[in-house]
C-alpha atoms as a PDB file:
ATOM      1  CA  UNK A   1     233.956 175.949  14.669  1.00  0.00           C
ATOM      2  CA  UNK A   2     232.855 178.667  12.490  1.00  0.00           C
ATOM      3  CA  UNK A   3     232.302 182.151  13.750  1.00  0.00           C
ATOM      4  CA  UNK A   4     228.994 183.625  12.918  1.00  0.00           C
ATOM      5  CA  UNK A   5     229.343 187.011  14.416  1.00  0.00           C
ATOM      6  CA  UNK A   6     232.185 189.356  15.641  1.00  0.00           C
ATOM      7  CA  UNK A   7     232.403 192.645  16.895  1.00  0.00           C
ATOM      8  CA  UNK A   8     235.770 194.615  16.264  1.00  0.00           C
ATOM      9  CA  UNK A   9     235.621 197.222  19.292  1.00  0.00           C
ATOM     10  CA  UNK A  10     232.232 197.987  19.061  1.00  0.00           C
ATOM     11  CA  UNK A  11     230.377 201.160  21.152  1.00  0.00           C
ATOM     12  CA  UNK A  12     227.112 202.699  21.441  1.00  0.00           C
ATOM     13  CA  UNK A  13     226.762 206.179  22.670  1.00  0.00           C
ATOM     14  CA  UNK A  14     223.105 208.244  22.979  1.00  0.00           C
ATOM     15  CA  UNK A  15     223.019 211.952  22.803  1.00  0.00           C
ATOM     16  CA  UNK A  16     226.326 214.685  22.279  1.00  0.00           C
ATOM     17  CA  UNK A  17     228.393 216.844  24.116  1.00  0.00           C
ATOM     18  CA  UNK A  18     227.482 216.964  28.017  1.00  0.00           C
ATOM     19  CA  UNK A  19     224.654 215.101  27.759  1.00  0.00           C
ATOM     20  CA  UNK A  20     226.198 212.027  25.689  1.00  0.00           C
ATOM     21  CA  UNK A  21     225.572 208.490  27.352  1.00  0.00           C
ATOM     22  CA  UNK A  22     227.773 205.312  26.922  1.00  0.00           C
ATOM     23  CA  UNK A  23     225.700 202.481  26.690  1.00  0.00           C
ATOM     24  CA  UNK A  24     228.281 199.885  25.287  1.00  0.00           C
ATOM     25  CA  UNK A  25     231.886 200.842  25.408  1.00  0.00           C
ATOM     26  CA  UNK A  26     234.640 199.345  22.683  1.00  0.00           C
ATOM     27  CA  UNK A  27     233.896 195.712  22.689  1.00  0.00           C
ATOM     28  CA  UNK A  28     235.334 192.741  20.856  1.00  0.00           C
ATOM     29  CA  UNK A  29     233.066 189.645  20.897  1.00  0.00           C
ATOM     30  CA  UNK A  30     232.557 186.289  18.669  1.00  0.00           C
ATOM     31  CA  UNK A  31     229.067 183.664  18.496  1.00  0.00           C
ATOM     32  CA  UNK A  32     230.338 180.536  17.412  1.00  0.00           C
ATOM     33  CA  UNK A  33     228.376 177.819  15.157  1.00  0.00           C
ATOM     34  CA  UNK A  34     227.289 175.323  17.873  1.00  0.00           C
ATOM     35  CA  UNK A  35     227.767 177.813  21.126  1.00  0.00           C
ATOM     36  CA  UNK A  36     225.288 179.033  23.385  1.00  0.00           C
ATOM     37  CA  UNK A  37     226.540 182.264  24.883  1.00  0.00           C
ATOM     38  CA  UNK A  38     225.291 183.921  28.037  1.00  0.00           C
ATOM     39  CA  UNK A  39     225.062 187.320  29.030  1.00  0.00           C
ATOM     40  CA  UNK A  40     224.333 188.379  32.632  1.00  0.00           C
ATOM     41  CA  UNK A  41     224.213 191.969  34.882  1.00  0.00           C
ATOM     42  CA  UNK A  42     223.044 194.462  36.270  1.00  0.00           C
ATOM     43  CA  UNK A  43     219.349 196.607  34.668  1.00  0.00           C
ATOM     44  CA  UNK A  44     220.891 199.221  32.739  1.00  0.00           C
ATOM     45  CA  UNK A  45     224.217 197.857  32.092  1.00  0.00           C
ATOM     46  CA  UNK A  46     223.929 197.639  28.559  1.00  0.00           C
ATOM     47  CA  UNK A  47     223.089 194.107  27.692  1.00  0.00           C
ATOM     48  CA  UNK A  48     219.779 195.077  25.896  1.00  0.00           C
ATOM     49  CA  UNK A  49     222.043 197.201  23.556  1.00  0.00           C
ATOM     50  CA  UNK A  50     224.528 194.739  23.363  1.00  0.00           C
ATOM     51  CA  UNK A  51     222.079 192.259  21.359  1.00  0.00           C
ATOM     52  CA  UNK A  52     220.283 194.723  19.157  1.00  0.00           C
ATOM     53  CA  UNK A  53     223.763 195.666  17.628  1.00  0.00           C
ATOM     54  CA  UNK A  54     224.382 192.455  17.055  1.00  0.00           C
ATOM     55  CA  UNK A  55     221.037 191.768  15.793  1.00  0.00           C
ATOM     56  CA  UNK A  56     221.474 194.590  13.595  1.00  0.00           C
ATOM     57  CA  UNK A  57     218.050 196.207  15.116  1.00  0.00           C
ATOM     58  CA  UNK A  58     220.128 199.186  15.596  1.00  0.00           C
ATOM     59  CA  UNK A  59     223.661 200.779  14.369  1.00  0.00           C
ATOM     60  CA  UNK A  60     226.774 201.450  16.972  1.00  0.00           C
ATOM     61  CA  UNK A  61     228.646 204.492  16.813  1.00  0.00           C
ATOM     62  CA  UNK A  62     231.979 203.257  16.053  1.00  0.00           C
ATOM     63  CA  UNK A  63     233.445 199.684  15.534  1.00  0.00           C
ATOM     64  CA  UNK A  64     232.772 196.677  13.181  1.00  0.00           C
ATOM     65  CA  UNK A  65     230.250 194.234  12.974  1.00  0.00           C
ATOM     66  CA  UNK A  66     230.664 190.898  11.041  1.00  0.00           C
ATOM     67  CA  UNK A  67     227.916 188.587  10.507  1.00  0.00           C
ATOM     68  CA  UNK A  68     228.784 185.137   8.570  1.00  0.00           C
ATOM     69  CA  UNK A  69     231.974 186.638   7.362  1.00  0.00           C
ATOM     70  CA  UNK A  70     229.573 189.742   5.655  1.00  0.00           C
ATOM     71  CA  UNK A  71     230.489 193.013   7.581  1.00  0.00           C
ATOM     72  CA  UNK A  72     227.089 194.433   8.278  1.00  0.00           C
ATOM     73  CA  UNK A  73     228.350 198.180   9.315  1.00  0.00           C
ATOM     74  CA  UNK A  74     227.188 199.612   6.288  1.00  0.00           C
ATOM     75  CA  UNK A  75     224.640 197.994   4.961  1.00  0.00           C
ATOM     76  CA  UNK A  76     221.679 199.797   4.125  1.00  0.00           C
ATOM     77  CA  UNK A  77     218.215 199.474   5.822  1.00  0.00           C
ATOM     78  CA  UNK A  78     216.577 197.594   3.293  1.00  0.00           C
ATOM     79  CA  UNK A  79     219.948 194.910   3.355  1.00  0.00           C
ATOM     80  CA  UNK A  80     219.618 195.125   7.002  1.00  0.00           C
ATOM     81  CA  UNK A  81     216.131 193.868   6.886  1.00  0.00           C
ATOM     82  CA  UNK A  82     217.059 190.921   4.784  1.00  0.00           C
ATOM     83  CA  UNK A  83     219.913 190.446   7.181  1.00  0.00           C
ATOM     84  CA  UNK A  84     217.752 190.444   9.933  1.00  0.00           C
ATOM     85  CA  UNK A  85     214.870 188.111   8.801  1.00  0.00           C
ATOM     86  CA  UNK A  86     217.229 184.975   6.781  1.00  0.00           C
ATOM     87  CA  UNK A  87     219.843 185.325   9.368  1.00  0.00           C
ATOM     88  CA  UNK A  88     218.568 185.644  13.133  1.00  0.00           C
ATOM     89  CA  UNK A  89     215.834 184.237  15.173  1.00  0.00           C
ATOM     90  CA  UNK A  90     214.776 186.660  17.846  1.00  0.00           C
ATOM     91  CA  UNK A  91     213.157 185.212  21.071  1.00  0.00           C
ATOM     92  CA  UNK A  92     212.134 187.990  23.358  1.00  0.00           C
ATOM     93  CA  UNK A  93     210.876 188.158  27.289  1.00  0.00           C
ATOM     94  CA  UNK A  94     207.303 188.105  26.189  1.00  0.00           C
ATOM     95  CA  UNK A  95     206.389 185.597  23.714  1.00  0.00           C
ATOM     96  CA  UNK A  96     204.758 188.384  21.103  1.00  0.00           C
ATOM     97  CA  UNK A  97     202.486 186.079  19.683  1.00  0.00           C
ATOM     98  CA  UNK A  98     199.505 187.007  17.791  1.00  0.00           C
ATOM     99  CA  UNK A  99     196.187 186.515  20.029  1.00  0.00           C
ATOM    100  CA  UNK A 100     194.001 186.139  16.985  1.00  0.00           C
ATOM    101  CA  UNK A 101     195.934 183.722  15.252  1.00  0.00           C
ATOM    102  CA  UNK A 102     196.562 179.754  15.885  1.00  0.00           C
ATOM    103  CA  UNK A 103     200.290 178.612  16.705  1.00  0.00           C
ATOM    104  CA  UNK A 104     200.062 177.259  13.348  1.00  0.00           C
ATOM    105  CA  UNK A 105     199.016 180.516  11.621  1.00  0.00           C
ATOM    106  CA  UNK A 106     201.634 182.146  13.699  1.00  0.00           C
ATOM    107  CA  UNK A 107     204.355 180.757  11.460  1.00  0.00           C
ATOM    108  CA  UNK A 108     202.305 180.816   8.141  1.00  0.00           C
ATOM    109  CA  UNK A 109     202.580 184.114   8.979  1.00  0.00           C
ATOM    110  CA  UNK A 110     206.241 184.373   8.783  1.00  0.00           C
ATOM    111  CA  UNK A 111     205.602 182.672   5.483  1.00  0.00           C
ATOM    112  CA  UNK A 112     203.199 185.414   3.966  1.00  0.00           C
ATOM    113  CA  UNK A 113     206.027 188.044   4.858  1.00  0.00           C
ATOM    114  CA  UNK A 114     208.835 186.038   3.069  1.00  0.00           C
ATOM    115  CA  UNK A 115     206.712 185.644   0.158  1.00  0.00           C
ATOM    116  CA  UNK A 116     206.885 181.699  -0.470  1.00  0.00           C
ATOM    117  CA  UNK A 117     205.525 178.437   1.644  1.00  0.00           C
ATOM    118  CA  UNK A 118     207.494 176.501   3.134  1.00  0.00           C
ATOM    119  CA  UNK A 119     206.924 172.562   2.937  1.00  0.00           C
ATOM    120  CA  UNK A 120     204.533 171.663   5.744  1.00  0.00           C
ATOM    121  CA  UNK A 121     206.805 168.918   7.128  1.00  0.00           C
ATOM    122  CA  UNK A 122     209.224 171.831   7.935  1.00  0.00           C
ATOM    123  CA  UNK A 123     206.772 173.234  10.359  1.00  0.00           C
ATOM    124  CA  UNK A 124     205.519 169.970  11.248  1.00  0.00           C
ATOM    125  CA  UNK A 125     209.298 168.932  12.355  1.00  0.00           C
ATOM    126  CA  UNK A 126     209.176 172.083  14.549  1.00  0.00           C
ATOM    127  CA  UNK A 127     206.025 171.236  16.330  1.00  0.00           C
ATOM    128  CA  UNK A 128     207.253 167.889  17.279  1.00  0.00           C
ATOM    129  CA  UNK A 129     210.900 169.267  18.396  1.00  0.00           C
ATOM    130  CA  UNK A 130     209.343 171.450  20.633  1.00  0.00           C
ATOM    131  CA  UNK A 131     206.240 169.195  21.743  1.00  0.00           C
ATOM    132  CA  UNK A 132     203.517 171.451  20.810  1.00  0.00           C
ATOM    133  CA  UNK A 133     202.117 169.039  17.944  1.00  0.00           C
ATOM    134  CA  UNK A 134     198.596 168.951  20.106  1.00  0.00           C
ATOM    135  CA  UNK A 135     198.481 173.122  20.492  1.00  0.00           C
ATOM    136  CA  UNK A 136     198.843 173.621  16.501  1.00  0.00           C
ATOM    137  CA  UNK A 137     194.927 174.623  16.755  1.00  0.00           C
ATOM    138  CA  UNK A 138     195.135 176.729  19.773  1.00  0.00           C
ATOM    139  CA  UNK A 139     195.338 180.465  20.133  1.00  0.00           C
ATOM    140  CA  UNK A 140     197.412 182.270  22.629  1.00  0.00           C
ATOM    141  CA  UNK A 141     195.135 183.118  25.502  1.00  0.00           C
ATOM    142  CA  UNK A 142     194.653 179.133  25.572  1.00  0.00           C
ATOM    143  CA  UNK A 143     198.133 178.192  25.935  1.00  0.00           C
ATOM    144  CA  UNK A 144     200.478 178.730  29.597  1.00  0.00           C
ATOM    145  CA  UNK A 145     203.307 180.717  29.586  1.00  0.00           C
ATOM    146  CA  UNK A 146     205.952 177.519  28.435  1.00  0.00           C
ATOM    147  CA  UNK A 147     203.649 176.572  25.651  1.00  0.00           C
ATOM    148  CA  UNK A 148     203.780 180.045  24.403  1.00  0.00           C
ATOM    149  CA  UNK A 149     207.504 180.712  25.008  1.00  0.00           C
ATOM    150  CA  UNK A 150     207.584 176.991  23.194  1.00  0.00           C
ATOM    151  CA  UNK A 151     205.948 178.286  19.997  1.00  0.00           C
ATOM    152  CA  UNK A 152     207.811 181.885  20.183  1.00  0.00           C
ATOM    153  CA  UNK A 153     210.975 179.920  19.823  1.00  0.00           C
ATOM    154  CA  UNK A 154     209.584 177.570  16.936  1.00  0.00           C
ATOM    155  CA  UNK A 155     208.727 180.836  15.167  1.00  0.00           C
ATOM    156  CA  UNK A 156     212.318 182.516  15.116  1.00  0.00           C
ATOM    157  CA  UNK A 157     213.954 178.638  14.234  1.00  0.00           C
ATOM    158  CA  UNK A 158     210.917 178.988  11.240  1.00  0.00           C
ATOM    159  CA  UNK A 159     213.207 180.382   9.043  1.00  0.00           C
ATOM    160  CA  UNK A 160     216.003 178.120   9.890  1.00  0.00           C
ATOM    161  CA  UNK A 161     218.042 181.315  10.853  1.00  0.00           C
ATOM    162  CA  UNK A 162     222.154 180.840  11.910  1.00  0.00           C
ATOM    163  CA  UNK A 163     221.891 182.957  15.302  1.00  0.00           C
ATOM    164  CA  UNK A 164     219.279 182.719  17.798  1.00  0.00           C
ATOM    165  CA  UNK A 165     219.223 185.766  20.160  1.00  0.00           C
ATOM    166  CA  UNK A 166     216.820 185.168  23.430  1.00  0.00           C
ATOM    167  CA  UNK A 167     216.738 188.640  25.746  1.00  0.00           C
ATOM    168  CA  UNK A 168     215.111 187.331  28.929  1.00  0.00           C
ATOM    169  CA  UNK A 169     212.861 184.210  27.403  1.00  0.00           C
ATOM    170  CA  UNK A 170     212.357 182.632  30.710  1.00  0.00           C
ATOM    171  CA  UNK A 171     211.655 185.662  32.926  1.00  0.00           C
ATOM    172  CA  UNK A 172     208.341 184.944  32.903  1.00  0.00           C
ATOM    173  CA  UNK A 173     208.154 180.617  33.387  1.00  0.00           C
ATOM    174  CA  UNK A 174     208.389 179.287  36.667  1.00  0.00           C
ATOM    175  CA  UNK A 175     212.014 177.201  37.727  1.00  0.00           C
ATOM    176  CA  UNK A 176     210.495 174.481  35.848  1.00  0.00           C
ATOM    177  CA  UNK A 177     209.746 175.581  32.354  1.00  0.00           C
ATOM    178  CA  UNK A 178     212.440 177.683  32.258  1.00  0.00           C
ATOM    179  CA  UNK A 179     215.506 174.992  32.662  1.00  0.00           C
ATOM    180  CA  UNK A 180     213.194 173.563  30.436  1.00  0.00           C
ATOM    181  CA  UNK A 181     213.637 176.415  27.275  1.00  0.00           C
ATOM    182  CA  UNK A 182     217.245 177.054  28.096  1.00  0.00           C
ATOM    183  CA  UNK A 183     218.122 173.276  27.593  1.00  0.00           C
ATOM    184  CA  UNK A 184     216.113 173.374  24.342  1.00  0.00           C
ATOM    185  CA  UNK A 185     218.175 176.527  23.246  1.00  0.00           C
ATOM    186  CA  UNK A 186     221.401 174.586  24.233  1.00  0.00           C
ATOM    187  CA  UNK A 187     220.288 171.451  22.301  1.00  0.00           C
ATOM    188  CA  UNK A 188     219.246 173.819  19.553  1.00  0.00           C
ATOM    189  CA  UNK A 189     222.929 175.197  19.582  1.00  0.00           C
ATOM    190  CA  UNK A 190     224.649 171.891  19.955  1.00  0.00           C
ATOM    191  CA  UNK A 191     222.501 169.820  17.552  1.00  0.00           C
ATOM    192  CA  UNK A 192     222.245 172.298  14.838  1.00  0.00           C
ATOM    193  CA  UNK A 193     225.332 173.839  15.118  1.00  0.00           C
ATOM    194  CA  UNK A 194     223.435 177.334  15.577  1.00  0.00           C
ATOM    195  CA  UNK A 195     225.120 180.139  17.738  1.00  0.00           C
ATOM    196  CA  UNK A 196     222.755 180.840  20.727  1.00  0.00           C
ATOM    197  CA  UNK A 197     223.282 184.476  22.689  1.00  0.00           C
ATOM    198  CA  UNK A 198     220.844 184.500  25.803  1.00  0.00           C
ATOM    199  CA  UNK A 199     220.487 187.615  28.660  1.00  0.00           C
ATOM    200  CA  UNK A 200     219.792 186.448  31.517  1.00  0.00           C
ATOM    201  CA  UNK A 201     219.158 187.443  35.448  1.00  0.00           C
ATOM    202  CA  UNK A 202     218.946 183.956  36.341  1.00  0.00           C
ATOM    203  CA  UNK A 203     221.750 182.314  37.543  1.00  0.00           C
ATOM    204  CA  UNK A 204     220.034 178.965  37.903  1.00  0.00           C
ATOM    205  CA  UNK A 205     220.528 178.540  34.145  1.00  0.00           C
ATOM    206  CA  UNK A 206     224.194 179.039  33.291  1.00  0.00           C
ATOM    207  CA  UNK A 207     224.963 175.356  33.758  1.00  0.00           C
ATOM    208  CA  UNK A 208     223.216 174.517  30.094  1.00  0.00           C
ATOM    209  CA  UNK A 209     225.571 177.492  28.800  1.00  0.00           C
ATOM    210  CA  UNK A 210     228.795 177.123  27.180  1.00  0.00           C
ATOM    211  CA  UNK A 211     230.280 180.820  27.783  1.00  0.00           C
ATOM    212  CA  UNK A 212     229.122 183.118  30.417  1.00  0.00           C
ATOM    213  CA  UNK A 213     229.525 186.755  30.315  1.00  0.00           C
ATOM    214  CA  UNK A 214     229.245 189.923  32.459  1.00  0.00           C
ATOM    215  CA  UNK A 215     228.241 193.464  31.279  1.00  0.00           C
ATOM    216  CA  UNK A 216     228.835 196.153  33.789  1.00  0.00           C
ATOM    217  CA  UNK A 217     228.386 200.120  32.976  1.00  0.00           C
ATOM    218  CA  UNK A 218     229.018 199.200  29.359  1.00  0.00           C
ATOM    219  CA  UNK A 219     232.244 196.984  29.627  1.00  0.00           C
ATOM    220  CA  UNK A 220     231.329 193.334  28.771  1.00  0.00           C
ATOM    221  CA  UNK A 221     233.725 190.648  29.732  1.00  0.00           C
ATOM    222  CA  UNK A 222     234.317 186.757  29.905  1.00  0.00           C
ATOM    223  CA  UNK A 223     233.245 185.147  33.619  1.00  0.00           C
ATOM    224  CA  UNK A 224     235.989 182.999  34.985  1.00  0.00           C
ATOM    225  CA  UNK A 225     234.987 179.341  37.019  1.00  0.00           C
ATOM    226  CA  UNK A 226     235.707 181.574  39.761  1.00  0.00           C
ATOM    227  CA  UNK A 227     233.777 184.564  38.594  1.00  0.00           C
ATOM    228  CA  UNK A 228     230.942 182.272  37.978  1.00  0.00           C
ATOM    229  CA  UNK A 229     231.255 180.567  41.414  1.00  0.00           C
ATOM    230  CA  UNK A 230     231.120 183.976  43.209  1.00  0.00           C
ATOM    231  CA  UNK A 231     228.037 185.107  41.306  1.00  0.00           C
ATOM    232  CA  UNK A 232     226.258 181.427  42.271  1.00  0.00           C
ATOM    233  CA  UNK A 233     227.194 182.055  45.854  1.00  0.00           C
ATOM    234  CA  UNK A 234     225.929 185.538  45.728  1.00  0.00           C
ATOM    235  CA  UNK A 235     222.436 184.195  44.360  1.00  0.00           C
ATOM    236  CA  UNK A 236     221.401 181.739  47.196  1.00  0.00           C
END
């Protein structure tokens, strides 16, 4: 499989001197096309950072970022916003949708900003994906929280980005609608040979993922079957 991102011992560190903080110590990591990735721990332990690195939404410290075989470290912050809008989806905890616009305006939005229109099969393909054909005329106060969370994830696939990074998109569904998203984000991955990176507190949804991982004070590393047992156990 292709590798869509890596990270060649890659830190973050806020502040200098004595009052310096470590968010993300030297890491290596590496998305896959067709993997969906999950990242669990602690508040605070640095996942948060993890994924704006590698969403490029901010710059590490030291270390190397590669994105589709481009290395992204030095790119400048108008080739980092091109990065960031033709390369990743972003799906965050809270949908972000716009509350005056419809869920179809919220992607002919995206198209305004890009500067052409996209086909409207293209968005119509989206809507029936995710089953929100019948909502295309609604606005966000009239939708529940999976119907919004639905059409949050049709808008980052909009541009038909590589890498689809979710921080927390199901903390706010119920059991149901959120197996529900994270087996659309693993079909999404799978069918469309996309890379997938999730953060998660919810143990309930690692068996969709492919690769589960732990971030602790800053150190990120790969869960074992038995790691991943342990943390199960530890959750009932």
């Amino acid at each position: 499989m292709a590798i869509l991102i890596q990270l060649k011992q890659v830190s973050k560190t806020y502040g200098t001197g004595h009052t310096a903080v470590t968010a993300l110590c030297p890491t290596d990591f590496t998305l896959k096309a067709g993997e969906f990735a999950a990242i669990i721990g602690p508040s605070g332990s640095g996942k948060t950072t993890l994924l704006t690195i590698i969403g490029n939404l901010q710059r590490p410290s030291n270390g190397q970022i590669i994105v589709n075989h481009q290395d992204t470290t030095h790119l400048n912050e108008g080739q980092r916003t091109d990065l960031r809008f033709n390369t990743f989806g972003f799906i965050l905890q809270a949908s972000n949708l716009i509350p005056f616009l419809t869920v179809k305006d919220q992607l002919a939005l995206v198209d305004r900003f890009n500067h052409h229109h996209k086909h409207e099969t293209t968005m119509s393909a989206l809507f029936d994906m995710l089953g929100i054909s019948d909502l295309v005329t609604n606005y966000p106060a009239a939708l529940s929280g999976g119907e919004r969370q639905r059409v949050a994830i049709a808008r980052a696939l909009y541009n038909d980005p590589s890498i689809i990074l979710a921080d927390e998109p199901t903390a706010s569904l119920d059991t149901k609608r959120a197996l529900q998203v994270v087996q659309l984000l693993a079909d999404i991955a799978h069918h469309s040979q996309r890379g997938v990176m999730m953060i998660t507190h919810d143990t309930r949804l690692l068996d969709a993922v492919d690769t589960v991982y732990e971030m602790r004070d800053g150190h990120l590393k790969t869960l074992t079957d038995e790691g991943m047992r342990k943390i199960k156990a530890s959750a009932i």
